[in-house]
Protein backbone atom coordinates (compact mmCIF):
# COMPACT_ATOMS: atom_id res chain seq x y z
CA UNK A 1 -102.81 78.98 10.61
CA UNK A 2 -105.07 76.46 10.30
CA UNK A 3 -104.12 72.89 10.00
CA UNK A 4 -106.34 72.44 6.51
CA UNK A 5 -105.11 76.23 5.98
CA UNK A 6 -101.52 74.81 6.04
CA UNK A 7 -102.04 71.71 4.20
CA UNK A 8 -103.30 73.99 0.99
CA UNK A 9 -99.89 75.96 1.03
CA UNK A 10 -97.39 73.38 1.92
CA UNK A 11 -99.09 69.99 0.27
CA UNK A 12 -98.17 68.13 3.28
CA UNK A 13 -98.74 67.61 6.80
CA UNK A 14 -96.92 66.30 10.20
CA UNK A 15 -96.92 61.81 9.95
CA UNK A 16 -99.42 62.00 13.10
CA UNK A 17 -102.16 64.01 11.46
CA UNK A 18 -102.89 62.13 8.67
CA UNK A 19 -104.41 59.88 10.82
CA UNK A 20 -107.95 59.40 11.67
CA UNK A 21 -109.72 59.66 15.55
CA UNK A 22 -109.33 56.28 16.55
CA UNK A 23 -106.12 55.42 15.69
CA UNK A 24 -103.15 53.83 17.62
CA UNK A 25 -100.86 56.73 19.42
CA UNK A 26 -97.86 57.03 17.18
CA UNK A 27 -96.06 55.03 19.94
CA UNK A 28 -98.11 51.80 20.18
CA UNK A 29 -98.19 52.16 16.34
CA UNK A 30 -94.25 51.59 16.64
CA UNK A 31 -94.32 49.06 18.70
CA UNK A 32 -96.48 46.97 16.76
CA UNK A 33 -95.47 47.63 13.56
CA UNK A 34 -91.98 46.66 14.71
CA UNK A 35 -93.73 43.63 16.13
CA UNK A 36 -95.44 42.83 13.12
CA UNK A 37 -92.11 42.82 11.34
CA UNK A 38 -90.81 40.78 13.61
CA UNK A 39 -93.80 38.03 12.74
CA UNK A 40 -92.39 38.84 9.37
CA UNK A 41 -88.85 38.02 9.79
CA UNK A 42 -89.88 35.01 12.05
CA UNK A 43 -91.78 33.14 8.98
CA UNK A 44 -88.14 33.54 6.94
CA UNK A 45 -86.49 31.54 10.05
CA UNK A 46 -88.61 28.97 10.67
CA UNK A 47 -89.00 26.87 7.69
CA UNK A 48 -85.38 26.20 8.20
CA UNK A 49 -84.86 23.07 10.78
CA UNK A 50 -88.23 21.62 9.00
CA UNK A 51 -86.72 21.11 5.70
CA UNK A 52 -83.89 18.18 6.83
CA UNK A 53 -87.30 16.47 8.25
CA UNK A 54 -89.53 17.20 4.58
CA UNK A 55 -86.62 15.33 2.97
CA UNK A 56 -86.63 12.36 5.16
CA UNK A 57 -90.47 12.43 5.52
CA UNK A 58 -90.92 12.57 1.45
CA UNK A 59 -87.59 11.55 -0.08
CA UNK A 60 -86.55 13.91 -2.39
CA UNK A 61 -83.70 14.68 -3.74
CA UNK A 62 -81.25 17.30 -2.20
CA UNK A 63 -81.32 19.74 -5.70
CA UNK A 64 -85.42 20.56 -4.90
CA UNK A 65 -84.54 21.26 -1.43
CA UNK A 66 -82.17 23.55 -2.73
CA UNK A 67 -84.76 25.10 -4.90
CA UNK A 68 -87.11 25.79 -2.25
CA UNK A 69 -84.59 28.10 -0.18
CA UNK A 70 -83.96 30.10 -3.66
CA UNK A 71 -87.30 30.04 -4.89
CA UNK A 72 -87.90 32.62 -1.57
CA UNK A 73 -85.16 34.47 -2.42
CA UNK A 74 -86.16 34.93 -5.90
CA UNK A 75 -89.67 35.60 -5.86
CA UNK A 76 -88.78 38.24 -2.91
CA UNK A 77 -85.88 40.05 -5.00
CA UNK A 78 -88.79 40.21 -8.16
CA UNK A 79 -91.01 41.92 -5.32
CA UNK A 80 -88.44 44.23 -4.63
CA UNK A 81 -88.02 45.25 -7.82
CA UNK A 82 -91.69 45.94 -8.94
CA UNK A 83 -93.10 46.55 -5.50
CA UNK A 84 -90.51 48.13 -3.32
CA UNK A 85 -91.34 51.86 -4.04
CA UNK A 86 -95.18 50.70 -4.24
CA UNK A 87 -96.25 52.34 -0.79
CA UNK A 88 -94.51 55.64 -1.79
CA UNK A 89 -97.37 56.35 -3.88
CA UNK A 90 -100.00 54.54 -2.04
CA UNK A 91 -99.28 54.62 1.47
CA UNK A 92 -97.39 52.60 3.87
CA UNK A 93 -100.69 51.06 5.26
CA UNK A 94 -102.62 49.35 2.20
CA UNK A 95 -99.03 47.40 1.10
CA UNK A 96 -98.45 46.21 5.00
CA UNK A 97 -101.64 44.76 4.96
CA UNK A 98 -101.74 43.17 1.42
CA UNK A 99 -97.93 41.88 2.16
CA UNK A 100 -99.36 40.19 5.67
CA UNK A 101 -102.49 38.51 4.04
CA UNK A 102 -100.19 37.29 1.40
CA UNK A 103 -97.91 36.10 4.47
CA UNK A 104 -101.08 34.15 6.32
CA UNK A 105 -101.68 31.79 2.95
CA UNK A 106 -98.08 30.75 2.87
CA UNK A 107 -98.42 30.00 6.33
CA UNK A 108 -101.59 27.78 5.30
CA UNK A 109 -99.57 26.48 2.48
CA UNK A 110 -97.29 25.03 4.62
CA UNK A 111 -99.43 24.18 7.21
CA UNK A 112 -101.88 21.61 5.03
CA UNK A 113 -98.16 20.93 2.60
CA UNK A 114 -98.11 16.98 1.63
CA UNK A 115 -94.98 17.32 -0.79
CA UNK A 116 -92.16 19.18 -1.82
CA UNK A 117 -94.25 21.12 -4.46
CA UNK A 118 -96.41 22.56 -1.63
CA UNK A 119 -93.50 23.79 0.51
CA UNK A 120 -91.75 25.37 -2.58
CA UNK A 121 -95.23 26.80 -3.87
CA UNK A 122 -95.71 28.44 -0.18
CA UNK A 123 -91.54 29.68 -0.43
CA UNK A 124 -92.52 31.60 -3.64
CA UNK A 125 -95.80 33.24 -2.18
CA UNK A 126 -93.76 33.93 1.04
CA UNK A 127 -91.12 35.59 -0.97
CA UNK A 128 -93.60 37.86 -2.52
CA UNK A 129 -95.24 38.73 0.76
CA UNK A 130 -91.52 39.00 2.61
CA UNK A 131 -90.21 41.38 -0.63
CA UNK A 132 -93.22 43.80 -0.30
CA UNK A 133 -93.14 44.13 3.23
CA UNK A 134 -89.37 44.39 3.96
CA UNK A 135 -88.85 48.29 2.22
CA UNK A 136 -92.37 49.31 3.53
CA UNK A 137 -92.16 48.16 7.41
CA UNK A 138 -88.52 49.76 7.42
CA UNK A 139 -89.52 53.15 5.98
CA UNK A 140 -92.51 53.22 8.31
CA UNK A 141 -90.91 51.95 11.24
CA UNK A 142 -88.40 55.10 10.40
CA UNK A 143 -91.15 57.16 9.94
CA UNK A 144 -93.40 56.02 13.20
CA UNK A 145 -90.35 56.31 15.56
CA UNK A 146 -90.66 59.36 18.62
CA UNK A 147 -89.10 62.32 16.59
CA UNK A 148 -85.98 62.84 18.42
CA UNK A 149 -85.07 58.98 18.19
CA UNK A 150 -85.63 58.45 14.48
CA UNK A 151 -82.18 56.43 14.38
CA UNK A 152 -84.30 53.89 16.39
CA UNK A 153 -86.37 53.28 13.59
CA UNK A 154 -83.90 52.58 11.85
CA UNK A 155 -82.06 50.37 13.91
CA UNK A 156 -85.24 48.28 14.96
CA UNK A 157 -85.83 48.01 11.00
CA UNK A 158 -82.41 46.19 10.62
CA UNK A 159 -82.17 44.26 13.70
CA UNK A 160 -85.93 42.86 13.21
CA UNK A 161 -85.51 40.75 10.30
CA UNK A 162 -82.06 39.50 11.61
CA UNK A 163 -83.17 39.01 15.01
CA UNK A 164 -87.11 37.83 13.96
CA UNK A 165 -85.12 35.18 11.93
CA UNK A 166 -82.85 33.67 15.07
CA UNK A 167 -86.07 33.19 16.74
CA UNK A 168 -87.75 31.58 13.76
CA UNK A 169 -85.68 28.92 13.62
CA UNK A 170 -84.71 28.53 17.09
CA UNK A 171 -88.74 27.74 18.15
CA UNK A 172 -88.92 25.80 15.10
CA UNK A 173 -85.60 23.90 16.71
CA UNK A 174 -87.33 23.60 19.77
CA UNK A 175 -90.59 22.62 18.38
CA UNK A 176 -88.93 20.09 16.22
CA UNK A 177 -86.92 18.39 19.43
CA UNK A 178 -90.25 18.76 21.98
CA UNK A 179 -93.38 18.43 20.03
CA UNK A 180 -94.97 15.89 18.48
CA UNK A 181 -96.45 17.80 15.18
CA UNK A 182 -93.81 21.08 14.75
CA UNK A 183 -95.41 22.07 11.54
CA UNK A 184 -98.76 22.08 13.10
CA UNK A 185 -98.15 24.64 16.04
CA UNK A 186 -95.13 26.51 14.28
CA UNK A 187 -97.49 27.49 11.08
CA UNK A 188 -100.79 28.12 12.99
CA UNK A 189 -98.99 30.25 14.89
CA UNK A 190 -97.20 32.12 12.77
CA UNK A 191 -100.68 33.04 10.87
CA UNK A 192 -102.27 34.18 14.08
CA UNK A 193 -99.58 36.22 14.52
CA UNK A 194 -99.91 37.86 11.03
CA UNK A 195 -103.58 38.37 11.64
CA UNK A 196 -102.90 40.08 14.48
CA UNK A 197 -100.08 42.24 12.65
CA UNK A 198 -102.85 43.50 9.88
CA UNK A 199 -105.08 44.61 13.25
CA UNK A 200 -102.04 46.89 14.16
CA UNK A 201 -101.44 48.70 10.62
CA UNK A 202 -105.63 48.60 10.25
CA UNK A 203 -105.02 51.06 13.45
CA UNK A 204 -102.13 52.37 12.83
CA UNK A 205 -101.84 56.41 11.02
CA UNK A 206 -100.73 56.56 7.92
CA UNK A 207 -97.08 58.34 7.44
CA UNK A 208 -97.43 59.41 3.74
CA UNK A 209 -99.84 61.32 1.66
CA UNK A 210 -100.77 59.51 -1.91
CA UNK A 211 -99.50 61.04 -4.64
CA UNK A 212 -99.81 60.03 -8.37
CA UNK A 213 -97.11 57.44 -10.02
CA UNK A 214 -98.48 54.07 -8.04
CA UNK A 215 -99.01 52.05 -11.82
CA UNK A 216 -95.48 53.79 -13.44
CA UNK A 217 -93.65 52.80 -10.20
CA UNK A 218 -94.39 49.08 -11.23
CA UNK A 219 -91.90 49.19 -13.74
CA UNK A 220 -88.89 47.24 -12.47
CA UNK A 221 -86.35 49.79 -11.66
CA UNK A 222 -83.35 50.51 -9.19
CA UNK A 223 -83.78 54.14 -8.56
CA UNK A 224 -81.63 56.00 -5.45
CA UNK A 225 -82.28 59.38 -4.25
CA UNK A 226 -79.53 61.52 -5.36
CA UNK A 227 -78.36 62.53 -1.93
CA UNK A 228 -77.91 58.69 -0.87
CA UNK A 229 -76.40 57.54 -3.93
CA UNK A 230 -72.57 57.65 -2.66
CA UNK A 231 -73.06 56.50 0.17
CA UNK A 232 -75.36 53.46 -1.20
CA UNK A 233 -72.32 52.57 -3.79
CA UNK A 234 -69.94 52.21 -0.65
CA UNK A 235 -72.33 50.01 1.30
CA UNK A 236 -72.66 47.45 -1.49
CA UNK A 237 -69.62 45.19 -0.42
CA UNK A 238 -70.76 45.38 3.32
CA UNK A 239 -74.30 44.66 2.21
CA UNK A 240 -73.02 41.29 0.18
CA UNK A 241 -70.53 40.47 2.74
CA UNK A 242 -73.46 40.49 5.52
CA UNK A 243 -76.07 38.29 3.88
CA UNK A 244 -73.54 36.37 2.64
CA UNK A 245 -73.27 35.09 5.90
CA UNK A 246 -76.69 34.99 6.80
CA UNK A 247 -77.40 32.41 3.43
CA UNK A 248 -74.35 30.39 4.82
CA UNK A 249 -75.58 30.17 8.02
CA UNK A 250 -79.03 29.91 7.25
CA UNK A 251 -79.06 27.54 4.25
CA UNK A 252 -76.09 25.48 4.39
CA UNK A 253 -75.62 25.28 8.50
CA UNK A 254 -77.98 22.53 8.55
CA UNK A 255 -76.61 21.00 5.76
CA UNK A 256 -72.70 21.33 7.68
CA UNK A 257 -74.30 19.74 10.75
CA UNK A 258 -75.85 16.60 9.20
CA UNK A 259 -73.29 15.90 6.34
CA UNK A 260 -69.98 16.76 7.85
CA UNK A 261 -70.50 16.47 11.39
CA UNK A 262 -73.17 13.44 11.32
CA UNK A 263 -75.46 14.94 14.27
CA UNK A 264 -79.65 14.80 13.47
CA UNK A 265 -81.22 17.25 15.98
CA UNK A 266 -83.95 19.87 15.78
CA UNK A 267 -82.45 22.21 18.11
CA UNK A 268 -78.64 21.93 16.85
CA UNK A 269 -80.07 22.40 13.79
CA UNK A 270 -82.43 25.43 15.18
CA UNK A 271 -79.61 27.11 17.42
CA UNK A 272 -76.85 27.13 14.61
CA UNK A 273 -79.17 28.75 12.33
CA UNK A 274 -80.18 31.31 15.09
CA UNK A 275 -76.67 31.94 16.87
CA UNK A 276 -75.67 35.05 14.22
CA UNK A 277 -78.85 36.68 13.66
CA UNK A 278 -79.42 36.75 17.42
CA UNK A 279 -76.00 37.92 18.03
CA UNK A 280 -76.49 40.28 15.20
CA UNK A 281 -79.57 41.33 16.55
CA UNK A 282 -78.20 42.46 20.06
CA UNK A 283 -74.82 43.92 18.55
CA UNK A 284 -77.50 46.40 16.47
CA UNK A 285 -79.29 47.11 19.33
CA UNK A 286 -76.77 47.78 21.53
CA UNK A 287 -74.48 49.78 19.33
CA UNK A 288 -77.61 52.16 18.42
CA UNK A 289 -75.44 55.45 19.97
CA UNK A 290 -71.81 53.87 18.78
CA UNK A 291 -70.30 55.97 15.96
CA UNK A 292 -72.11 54.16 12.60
CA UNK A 293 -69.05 54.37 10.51
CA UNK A 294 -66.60 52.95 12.87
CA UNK A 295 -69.10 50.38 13.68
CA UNK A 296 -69.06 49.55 10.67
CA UNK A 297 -65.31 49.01 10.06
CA UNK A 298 -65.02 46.62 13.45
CA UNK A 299 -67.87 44.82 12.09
CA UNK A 300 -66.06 43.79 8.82
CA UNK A 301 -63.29 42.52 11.00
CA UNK A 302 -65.55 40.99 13.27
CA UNK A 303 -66.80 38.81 9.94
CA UNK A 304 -63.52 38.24 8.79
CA UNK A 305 -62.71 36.56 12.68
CA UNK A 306 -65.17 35.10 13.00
CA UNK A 307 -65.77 33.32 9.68
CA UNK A 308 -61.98 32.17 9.64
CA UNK A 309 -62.88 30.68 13.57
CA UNK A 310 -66.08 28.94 11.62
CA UNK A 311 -64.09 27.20 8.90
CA UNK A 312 -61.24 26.08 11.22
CA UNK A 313 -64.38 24.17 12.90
CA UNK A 314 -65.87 22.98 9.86
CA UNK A 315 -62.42 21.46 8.67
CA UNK A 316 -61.54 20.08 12.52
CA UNK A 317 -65.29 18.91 12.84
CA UNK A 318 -65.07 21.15 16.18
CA UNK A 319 -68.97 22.09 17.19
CA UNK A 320 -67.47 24.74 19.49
CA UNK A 321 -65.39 25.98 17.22
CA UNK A 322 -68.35 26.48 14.70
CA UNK A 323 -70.50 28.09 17.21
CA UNK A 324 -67.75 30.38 18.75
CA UNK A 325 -67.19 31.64 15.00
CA UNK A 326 -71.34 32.21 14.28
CA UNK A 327 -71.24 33.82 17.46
CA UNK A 328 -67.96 36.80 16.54
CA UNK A 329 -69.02 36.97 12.95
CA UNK A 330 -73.03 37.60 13.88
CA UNK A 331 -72.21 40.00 15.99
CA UNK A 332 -70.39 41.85 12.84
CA UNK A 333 -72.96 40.94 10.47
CA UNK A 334 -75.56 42.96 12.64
CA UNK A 335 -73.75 45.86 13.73
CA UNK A 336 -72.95 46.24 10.09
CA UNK A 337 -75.88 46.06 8.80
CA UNK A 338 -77.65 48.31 11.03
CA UNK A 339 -74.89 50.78 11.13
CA UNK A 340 -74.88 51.18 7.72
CA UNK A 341 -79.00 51.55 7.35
CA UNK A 342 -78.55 54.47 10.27
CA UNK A 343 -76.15 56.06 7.84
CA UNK A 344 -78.35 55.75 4.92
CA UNK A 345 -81.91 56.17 6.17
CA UNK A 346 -81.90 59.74 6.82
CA UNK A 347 -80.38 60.80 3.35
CA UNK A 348 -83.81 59.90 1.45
CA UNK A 349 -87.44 62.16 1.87
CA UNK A 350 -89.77 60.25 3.41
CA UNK A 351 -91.88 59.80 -0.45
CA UNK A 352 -88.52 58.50 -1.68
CA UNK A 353 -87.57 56.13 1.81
CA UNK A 354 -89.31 52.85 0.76
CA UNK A 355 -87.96 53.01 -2.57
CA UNK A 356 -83.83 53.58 -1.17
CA UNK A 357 -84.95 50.57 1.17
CA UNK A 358 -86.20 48.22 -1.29
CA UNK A 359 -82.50 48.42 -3.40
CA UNK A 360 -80.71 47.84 0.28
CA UNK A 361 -82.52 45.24 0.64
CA UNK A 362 -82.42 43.88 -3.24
CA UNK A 363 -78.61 44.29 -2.65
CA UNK A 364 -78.56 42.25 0.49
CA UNK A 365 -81.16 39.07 -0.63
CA UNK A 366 -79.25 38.84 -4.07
CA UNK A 367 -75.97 38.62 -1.74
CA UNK A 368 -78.49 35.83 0.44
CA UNK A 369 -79.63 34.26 -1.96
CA UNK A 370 -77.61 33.54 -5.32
CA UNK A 371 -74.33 32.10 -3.56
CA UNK A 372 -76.94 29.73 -1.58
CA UNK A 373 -78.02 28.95 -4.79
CA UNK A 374 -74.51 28.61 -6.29
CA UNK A 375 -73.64 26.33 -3.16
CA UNK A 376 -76.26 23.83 -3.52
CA UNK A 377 -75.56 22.96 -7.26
CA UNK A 378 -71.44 22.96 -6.17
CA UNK A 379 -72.46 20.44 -3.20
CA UNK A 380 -73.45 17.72 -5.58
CA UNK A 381 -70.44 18.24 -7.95
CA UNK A 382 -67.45 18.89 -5.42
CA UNK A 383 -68.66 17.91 -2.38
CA UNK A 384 -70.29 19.71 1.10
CA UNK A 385 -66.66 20.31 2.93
CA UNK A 386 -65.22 22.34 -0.25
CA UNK A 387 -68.33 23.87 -1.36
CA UNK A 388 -68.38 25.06 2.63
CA UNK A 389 -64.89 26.20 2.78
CA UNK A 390 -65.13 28.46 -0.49
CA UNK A 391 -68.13 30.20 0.68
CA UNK A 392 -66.25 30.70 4.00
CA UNK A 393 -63.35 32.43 1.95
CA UNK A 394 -65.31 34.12 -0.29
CA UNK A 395 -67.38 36.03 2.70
CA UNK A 396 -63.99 36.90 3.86
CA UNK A 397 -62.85 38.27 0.77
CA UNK A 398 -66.13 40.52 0.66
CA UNK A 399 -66.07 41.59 4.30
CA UNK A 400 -62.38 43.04 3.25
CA UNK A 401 -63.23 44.91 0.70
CA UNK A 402 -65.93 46.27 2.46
CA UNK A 403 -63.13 46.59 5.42
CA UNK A 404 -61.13 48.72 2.65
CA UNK A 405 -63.91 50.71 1.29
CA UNK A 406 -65.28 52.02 4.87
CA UNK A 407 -61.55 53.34 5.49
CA UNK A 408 -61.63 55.49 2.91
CA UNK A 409 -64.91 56.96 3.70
CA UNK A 410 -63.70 57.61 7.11
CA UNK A 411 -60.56 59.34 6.03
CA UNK A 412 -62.65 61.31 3.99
């Protein structure tokens, strides 16, 4: 039979033939669309170690640099919710490229940024860019991997924002401590890098058909595909517990290291920041053929170690002790996360995949985001070391019920 022959019976045809003559072989098109996500992910780290500097630069006060970590968390979790399921009906390729423009002006934004209002206006269009791309580059990365290594897919989609975000803000540390105008060559790079991204999907085959429902999937919604729905309900506690610790880590760390332990320095403030998403990162990567459901019960513990090792630092003032804590609980944070996305990602249909990524990851950024948020307006009422120490305990308490609820799955 035919191939146009079998597309009239069936309605569909193989990922690969939907493209057209010229485009990328399905694995370059991995590879750079796993790239590109990286870029993606990288743009979330970096602004990090900058934003100690915009307050001392422009003197604000501490509540609006508060607000410009949630704003990106905000604007990306309203993204998710109107936009996650977008390229479902559309196609993978038109929202990548839209979601990377979007990603080049915030990059501007920040680059030509004279006040605070600039850095939170390019936050919010970041966050928009960031909450379009992150359900569409996972489903396609799923969808683009070699066909007997799908798992890969979905292993590089979890370990690329957590690892693309230790390497944001570990350049941006090193740019900070070695350059004389960070903003300058971290921003212009990053766009160049996003222009090159939109190259790769303009090339890349398309791994959907369109189908009718693009304007009715607008409507802010939280739909799972039946088969996944369980197994989505368990995952919620390990999904809060592990972006819990990323928005510690990622928006109070720099805070801990200037307020507590009185040390100024791009790359402390860079490395501390990077140290669990990098671990995370590896521990994904490496644990790709590990048993996903055990993985994911030793990475609860793993959080539960090594956030207890973190706040016996924070409460000694021990640097070591901080680090050797970001470094165990990382490492559970990613193997968790990815574990559980190898579990999940091949219980949805391809035309329903973006759409069971976009509530993972509306899940996860509401866990990344809102206690962040919580945190900044407790520092200025009860102070950085107990505002610290309760987020500490209450990422514990999340990674054990998590802890408890994967047990029970296994037994079953």
């Amino acid at each position: 039979m035919s191939t146009a022959e079998q597309t009239r019976v069936t309605g569909s045809v193989p990922a690969v033939r939907l493209s057209r003559p010229r485009r990328l072989r399905p694995a370059a098109a991995f590879t750079g669309t796993a790239l590109a996500f990286v870029a993606v992910a990288l743009a979330v780290g970096a602004p990090s170690p900058l934003f100690v500097l915009y307050q001392q630069e422009w003197g604000f006060p501490s509540w609006l640099l508060t607000l410009a970590f949630a704003i990106y968390a905000v604007t990306l979790l309203i993204t998710l919710l109107v936009a996650g399921s977008l390229s479902d009906h559309i196609g993978r390729r038109p929202v990548l490229i839209g979601a990377l423009a979007l990603q080049v002006v915030a990059m501007l934004m920040f680059l030509f940024a004279t006040d605070i209002g600039w850095i939170i206006g390019a936050r919010s269009v970041q966050g928009v860019a960031t909450g379009a791309a992150m359900s569409t580059f996972t489903a396609a990365l799923v969808e683009l991997a070699p066909e007997r290594q799908k798992k890969l897919g979905a292993t590089i989609g979890s370990t690329a924002p957590v690892g693309g975000i230790a390497l944001g803000a570990f350049f941006t540390g090193l740019a900070v401590q070695f350059t004389a105008q960070p903003t300058t060559l971290v921003f212009a790079t990053l766009a160049l890098l996003f222009v090159a991204g939109i190259l790769v999907v303009l090339a890349s085959p398309e791994t959907v058909r369109a189908r009718p429902g693009a304007v009715r999937s607008l409507i802010p919604r939280l739909l799972i595909p039946r088969a996944a729905r369980s197994e989505f309900a368990a995952a919620i506690p390990l999904f809060v517990a592990t972006w819990m610790l990323a928005g510690l880590f990622i928006g109070l760390s720099p805070s801990i290291v200037h307020g507590l332990f009185h040390l100024d320095s791009g790359l402390l403030n860079g490395a501390i920041v990077a140290v669990p998403p990098a671990v995370g990162a590896a521990a994904g990567l490496v644990l790709t053929r590990a048993a996903a459901r055990t993985t994911t019960i030793w990475a609860m513990a793993a959080i539960i170690v090594g956030v207890g090792i973190a706040g016996v630092g924070i409460v000694a003032e021990s640097l070591p002790l901080l680090f050797a804590g970001a470094v165990v609980a990382g490492g559970g944070f990613g193997a968790g996360f990815s574990a559980m996305l190898r579990i999940l990602a091949p219980l949805a249909p391809n035309d329903q995949r973006a759409e069971l990524f976009a509530a993972i990851f509306l899940v996860s950024y509401l866990a990344y985001g809102v206690p962040a948020l919580a945190a900044g307006e407790l520092i200025a009422t009860i102070g950085l070391l107990p505002t610290a120490l309760g987020y500490v305990v209450a990422i514990a308490a999340a990674s054990a019920v998590a802890l408890a609820v994967q047990l029970v799955k296994r037994r079953r």
